[in-house]
PDB file of N, CA and C in Angstrom:
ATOM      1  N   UNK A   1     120.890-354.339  -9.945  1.00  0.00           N
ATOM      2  CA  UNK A   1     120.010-353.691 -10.893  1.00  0.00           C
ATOM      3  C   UNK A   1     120.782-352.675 -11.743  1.00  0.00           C
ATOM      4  N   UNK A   2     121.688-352.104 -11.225  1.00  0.00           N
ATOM      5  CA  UNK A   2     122.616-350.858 -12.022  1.00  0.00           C
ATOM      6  C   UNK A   2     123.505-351.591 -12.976  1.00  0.00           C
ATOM      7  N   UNK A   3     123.831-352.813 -12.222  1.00  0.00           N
ATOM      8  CA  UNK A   3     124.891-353.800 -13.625  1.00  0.00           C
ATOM      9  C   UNK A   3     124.227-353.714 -14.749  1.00  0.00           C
ATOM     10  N   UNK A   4     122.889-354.631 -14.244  1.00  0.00           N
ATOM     11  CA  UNK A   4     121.946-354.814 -15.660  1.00  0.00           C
ATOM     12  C   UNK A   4     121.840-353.697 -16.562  1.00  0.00           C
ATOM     13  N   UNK A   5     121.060-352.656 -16.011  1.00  0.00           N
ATOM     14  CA  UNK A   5     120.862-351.001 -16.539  1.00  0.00           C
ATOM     15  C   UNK A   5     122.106-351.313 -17.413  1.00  0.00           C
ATOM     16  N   UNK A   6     123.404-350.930 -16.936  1.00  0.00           N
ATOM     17  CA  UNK A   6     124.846-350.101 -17.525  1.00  0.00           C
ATOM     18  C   UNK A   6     125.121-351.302 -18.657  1.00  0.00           C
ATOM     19  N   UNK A   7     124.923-352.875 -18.541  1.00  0.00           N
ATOM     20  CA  UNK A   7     125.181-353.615 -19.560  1.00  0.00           C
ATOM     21  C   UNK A   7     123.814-353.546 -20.737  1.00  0.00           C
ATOM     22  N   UNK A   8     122.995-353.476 -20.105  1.00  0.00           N
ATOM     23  CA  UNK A   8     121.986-352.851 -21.408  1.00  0.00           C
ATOM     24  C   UNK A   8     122.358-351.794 -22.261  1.00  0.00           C
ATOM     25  N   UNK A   9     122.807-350.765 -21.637  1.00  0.00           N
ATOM     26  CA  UNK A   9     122.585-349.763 -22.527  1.00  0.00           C
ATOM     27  C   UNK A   9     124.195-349.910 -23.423  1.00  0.00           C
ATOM     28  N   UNK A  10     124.842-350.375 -23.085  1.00  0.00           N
ATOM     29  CA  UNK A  10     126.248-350.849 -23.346  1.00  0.00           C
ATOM     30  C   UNK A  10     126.154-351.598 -24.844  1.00  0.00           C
ATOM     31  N   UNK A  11     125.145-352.557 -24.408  1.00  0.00           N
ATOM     32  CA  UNK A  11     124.612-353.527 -25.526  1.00  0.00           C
ATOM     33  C   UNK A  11     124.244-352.666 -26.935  1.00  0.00           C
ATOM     34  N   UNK A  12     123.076-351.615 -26.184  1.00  0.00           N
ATOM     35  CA  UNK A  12     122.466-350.941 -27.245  1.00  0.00           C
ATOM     36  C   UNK A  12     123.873-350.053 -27.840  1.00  0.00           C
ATOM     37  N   UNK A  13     124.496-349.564 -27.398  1.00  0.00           N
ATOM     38  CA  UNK A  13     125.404-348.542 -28.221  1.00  0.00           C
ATOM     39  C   UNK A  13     126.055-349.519 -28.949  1.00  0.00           C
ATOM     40  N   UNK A  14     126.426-350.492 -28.387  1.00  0.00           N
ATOM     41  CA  UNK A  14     127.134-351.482 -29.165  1.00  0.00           C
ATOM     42  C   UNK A  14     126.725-351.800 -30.607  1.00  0.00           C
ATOM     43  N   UNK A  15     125.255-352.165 -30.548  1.00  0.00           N
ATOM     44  CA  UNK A  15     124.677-352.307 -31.322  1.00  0.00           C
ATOM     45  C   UNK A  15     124.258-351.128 -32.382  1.00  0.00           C
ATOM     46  N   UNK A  16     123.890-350.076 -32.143  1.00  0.00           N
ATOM     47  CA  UNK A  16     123.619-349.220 -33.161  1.00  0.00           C
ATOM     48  C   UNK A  16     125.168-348.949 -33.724  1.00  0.00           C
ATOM     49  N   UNK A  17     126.156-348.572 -32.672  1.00  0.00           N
ATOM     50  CA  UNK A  17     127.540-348.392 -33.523  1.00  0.00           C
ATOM     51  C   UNK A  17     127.768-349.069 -34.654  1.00  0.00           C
ATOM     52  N   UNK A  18     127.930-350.687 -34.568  1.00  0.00           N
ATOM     53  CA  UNK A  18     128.536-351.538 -34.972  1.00  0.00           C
ATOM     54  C   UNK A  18     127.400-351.525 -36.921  1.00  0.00           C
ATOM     55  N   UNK A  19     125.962-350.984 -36.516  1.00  0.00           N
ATOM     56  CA  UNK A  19     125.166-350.933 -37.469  1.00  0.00           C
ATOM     57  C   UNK A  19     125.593-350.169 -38.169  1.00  0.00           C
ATOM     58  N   UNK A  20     125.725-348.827 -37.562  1.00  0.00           N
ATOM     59  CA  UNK A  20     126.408-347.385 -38.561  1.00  0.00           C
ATOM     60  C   UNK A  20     127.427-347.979 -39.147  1.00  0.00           C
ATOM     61  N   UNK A  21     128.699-348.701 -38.520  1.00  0.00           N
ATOM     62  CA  UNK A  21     129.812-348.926 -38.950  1.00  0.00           C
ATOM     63  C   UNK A  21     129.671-349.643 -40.084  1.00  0.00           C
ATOM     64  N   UNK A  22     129.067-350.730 -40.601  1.00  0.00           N
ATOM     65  CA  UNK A  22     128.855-351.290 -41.594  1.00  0.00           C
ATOM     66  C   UNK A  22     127.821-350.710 -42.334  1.00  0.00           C
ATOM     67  N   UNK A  23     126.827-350.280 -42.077  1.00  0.00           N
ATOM     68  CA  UNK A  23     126.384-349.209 -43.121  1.00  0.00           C
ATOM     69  C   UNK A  23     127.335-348.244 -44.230  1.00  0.00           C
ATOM     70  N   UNK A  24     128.351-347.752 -43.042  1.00  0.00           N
ATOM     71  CA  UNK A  24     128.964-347.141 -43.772  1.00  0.00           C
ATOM     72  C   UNK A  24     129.837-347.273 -44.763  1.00  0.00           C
ATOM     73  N   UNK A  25     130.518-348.440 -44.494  1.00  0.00           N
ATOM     74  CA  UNK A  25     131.275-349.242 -44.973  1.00  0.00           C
ATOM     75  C   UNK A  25     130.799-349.882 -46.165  1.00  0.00           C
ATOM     76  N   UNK A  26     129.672-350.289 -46.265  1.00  0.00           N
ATOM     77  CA  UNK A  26     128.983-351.174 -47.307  1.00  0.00           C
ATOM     78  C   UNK A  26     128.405-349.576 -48.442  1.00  0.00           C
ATOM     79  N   UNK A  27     128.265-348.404 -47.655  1.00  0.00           N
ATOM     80  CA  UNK A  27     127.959-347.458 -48.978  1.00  0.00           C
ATOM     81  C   UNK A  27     129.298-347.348 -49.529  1.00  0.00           C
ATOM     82  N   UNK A  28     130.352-347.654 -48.813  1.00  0.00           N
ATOM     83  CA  UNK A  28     131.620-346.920 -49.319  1.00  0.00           C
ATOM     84  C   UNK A  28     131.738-347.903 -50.711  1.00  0.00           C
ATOM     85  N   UNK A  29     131.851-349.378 -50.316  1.00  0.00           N
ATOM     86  CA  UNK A  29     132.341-350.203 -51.227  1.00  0.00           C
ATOM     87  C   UNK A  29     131.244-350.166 -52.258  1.00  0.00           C
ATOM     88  N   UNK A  30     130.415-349.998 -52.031  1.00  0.00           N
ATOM     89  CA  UNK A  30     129.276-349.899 -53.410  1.00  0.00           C
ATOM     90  C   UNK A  30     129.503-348.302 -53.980  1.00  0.00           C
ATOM     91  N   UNK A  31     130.212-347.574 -53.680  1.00  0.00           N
ATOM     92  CA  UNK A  31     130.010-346.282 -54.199  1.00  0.00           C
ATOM     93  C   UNK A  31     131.555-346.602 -54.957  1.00  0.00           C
ATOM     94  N   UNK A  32     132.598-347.412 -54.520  1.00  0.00           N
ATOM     95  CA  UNK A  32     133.792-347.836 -54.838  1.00  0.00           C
ATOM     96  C   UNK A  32     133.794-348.743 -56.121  1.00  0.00           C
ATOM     97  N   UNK A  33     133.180-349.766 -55.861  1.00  0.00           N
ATOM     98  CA  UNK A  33     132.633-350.670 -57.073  1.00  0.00           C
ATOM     99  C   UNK A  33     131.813-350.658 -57.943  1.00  0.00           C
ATOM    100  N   UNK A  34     130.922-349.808 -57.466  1.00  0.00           N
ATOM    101  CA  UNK A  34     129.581-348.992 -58.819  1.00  0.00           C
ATOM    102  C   UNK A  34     130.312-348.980 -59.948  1.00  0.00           C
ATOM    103  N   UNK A  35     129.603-348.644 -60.933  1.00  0.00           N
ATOM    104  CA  UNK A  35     130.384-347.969 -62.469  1.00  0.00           C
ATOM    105  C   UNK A  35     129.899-346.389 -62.205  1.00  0.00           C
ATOM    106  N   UNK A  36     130.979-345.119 -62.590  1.00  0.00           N
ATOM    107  CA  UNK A  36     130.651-343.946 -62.126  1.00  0.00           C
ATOM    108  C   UNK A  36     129.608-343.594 -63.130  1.00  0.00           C
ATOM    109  N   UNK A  37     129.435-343.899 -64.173  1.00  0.00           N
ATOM    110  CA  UNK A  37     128.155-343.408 -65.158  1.00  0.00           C
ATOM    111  C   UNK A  37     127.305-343.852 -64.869  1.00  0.00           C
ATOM    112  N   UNK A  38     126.753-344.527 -63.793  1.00  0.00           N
ATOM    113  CA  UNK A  38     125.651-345.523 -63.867  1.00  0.00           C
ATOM    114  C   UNK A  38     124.199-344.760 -63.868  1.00  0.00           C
ATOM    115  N   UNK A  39     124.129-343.476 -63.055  1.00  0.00           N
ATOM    116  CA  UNK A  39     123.540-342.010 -63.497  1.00  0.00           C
ATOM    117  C   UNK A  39     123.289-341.823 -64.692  1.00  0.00           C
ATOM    118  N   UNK A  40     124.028-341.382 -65.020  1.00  0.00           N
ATOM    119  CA  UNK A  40     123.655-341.186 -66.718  1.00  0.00           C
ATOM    120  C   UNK A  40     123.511-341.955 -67.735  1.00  0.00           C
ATOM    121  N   UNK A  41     124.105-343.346 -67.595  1.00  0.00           N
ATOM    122  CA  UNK A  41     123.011-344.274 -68.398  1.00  0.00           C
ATOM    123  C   UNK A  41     121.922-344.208 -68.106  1.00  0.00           C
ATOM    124  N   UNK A  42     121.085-344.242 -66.897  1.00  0.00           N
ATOM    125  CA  UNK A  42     120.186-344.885 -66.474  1.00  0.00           C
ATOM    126  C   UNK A  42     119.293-343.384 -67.031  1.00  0.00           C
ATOM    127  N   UNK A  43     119.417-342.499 -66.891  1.00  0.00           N
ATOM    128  CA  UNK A  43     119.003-341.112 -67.195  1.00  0.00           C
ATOM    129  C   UNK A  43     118.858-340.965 -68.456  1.00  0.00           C
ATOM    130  N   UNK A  44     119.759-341.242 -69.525  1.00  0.00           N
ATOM    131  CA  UNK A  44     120.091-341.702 -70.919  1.00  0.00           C
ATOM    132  C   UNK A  44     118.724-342.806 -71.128  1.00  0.00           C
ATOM    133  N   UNK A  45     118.879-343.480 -70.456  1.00  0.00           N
ATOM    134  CA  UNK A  45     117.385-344.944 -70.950  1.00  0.00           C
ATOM    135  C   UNK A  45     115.879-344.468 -70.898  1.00  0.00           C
ATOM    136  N   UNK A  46     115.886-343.691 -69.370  1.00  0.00           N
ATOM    137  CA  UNK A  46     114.461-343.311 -69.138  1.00  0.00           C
ATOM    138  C   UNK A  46     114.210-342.186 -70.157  1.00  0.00           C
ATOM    139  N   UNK A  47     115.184-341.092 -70.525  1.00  0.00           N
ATOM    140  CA  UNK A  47     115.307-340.421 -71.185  1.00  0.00           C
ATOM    141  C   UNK A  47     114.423-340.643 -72.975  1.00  0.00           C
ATOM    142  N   UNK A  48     115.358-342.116 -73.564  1.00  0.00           N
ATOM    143  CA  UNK A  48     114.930-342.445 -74.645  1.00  0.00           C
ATOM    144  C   UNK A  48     113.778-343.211 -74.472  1.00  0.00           C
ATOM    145  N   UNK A  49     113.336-343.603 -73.563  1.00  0.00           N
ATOM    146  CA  UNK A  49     112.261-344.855 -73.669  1.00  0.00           C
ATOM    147  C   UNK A  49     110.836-343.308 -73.404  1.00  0.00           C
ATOM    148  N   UNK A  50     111.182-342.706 -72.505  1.00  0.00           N
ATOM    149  CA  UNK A  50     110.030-341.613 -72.694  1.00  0.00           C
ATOM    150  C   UNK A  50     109.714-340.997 -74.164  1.00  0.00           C
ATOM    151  N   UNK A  51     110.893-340.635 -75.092  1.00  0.00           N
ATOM    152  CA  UNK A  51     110.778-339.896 -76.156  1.00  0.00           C
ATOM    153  C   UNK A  51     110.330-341.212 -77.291  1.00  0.00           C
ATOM    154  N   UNK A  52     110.808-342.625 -77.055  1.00  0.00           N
ATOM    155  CA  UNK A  52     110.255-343.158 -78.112  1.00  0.00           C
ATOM    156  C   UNK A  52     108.744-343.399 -77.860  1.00  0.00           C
ATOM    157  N   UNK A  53     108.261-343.410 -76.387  1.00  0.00           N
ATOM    158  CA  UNK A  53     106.847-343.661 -76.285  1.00  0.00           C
ATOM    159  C   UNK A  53     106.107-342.341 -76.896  1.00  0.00           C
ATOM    160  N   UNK A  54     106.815-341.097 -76.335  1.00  0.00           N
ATOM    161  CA  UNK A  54     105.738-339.912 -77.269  1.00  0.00           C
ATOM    162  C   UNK A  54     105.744-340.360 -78.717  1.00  0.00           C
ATOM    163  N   UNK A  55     106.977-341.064 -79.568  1.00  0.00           N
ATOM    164  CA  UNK A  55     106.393-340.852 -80.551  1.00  0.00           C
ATOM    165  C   UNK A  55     105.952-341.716 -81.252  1.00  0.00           C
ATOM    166  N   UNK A  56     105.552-342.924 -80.718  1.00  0.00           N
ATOM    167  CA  UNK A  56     104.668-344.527 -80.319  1.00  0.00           C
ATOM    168  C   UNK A  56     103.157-343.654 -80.302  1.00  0.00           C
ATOM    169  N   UNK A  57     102.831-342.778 -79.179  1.00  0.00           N
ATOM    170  CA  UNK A  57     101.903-341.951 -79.328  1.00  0.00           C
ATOM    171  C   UNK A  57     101.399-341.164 -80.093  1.00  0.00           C
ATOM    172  N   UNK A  58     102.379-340.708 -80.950  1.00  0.00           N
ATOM    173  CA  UNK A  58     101.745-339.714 -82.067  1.00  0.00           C
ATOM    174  C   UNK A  58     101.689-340.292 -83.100  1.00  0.00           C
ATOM    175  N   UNK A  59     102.805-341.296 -83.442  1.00  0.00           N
ATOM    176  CA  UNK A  59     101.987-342.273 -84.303  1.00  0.00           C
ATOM    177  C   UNK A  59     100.532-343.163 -84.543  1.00  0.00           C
ATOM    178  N   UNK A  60     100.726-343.478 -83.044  1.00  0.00           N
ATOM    179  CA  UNK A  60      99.060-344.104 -82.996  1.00  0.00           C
ATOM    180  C   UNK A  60      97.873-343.166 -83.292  1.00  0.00           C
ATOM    181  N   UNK A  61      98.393-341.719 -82.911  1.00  0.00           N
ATOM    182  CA  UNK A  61      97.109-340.788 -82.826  1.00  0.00           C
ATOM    183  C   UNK A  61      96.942-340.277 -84.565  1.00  0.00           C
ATOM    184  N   UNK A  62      98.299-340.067 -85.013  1.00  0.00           N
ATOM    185  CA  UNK A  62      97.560-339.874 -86.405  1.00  0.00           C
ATOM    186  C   UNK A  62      97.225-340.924 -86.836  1.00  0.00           C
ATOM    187  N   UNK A  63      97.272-342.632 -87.066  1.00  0.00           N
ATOM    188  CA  UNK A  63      96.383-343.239 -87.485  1.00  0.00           C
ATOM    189  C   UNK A  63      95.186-343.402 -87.317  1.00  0.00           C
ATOM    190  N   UNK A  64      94.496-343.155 -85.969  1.00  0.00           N
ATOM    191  CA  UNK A  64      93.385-342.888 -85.235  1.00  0.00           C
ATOM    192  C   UNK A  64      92.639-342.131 -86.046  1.00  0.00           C
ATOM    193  N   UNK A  65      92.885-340.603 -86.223  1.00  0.00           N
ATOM    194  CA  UNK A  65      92.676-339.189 -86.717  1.00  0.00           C
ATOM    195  C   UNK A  65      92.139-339.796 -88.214  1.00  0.00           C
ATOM    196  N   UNK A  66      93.358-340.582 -88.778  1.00  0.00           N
ATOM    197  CA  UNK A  66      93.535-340.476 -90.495  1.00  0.00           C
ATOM    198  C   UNK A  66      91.371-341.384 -90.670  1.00  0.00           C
ATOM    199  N   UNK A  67      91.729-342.814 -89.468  1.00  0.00           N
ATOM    200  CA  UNK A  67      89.927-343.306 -90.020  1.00  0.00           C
ATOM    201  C   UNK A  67      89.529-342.668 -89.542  1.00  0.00           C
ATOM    202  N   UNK A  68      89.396-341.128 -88.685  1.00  0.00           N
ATOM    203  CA  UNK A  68      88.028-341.002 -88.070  1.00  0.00           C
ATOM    204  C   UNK A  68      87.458-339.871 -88.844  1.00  0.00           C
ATOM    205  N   UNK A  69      86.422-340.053 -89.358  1.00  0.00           N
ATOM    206  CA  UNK A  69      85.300-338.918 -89.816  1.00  0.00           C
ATOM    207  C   UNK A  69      84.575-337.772 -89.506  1.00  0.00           C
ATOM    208  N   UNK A  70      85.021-336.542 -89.133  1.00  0.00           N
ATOM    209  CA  UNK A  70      84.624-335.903 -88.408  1.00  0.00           C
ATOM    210  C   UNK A  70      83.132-335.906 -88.729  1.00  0.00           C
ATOM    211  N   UNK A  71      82.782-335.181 -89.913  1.00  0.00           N
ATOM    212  CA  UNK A  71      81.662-335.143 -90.753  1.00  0.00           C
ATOM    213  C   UNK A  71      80.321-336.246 -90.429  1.00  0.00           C
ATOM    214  N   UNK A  72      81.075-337.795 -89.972  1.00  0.00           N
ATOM    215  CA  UNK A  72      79.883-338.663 -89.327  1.00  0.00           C
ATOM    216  C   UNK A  72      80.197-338.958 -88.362  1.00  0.00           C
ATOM    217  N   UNK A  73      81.448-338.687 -87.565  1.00  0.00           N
ATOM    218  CA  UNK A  73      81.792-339.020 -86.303  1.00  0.00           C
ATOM    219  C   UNK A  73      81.862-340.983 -86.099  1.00  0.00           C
ATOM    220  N   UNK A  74      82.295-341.132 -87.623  1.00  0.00           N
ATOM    221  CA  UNK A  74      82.737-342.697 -87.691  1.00  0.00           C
ATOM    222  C   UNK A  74      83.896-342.728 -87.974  1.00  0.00           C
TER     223      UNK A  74
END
C-alpha cells in the first residue's frame, strides 16, 4: 500500500512539474517570437477605431438634429 501511495504522488509531481515546465517554456518562445510592438499596434487600432466611431456618431447626430423640428417635434 505505501509503494502505491509513494508512486502516486511521484506521478502527480511528475506531472504538475513537467506542466509548469512547458508552460514556461512555451511563454518564453512566444514572448521570443512575438513582434515587440504588438501592444501598441493593437492599442494604436482600438485607439483609432474608438475615435472614428465617436465621430461616425456625431456625424449621425447632427444629421438627426439638422431634420428634427423642435417647434413640431417632427
Amino acid at each position: 500500500m505505501i509503494k502505491r501511495l509513494f508512486w502516486l504522488i511521484v506521478g502527480f509531481a511528475l506531472g504538475i512539474g513537467s506542466s509548469w515546465a512547458v508552460t514556461r517554456r512555451l511563454r518564453r518562445i512566444v514572448q521570443r517570437l512575438g513582434p515587440g510592438d504588438l501592444v501598441d499596434r493593437w492599442t494604436d487600432n482600438v485607439r483609432s477605431a474608438v475615435s472614428e466611431g465617436r465621430t461616425a456618431m456625431r456625424t449621425r447626430e447632427v444629421e438627426l438634429n439638422s431634420g428634427f423640428d423642435r417647434a413640431t417635434g417632427q
